[in-house]
C-alpha atoms as a PDB file:
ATOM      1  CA  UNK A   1      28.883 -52.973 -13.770  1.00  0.00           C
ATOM      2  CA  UNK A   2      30.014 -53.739 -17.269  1.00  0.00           C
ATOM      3  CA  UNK A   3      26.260 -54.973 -18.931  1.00  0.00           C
ATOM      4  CA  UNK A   4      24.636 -54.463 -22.044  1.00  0.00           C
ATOM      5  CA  UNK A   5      22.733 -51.065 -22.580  1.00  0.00           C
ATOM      6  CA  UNK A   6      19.154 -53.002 -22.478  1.00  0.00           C
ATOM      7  CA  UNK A   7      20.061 -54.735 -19.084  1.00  0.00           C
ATOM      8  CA  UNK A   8      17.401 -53.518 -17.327  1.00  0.00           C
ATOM      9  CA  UNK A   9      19.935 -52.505 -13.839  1.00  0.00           C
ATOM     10  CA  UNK A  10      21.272 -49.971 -16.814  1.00  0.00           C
ATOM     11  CA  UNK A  11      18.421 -48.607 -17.292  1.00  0.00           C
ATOM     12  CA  UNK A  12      17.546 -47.923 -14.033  1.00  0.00           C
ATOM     13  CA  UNK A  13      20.908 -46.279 -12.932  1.00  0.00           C
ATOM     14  CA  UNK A  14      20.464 -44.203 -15.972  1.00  0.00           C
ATOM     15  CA  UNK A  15      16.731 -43.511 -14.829  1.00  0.00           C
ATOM     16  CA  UNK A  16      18.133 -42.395 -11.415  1.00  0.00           C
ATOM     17  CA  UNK A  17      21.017 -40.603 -12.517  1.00  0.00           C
ATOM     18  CA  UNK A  18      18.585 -38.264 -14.226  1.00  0.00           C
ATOM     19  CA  UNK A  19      16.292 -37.637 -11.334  1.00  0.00           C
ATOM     20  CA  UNK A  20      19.407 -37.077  -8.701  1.00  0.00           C
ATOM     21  CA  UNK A  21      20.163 -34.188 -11.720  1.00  0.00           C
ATOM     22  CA  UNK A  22      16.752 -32.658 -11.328  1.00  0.00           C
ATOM     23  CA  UNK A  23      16.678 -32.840  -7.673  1.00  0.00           C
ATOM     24  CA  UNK A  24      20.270 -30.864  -7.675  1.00  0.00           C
ATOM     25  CA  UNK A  25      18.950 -28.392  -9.957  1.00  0.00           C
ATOM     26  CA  UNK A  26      15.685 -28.187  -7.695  1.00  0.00           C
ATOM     27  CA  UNK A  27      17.743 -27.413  -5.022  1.00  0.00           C
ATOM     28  CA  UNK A  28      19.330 -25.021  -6.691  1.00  0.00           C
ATOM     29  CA  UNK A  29      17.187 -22.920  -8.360  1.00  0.00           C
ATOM     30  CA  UNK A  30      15.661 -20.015  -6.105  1.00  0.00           C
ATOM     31  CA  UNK A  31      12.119 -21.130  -6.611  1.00  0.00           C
ATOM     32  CA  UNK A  32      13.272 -25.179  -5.878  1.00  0.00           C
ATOM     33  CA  UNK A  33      11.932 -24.710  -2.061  1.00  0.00           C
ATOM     34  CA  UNK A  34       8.296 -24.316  -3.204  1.00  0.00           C
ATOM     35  CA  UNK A  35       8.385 -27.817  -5.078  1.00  0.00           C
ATOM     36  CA  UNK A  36      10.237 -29.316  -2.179  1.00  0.00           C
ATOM     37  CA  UNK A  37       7.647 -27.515  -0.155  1.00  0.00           C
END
């Protein structure tokens, strides 16, 4: 996926890249299981 920076597919793996980062850390985290529920 070689694109531009303001292709919007960019932007969007960047977008979920982040939240897969926060869900790992979530997960992590001793108190993650209460925002998981």
């Amino acid at each position: 996926m070689r694109k531009t920076a303001d292709n919007p597919q960019v932007k969007t793996a960047k977008t979920y890249s982040v939240l897969a980062v926060f869900y790992v850390v979530m997960m992590l985290l001793p108190h993650g299981n209460a925002f998981l529920g």
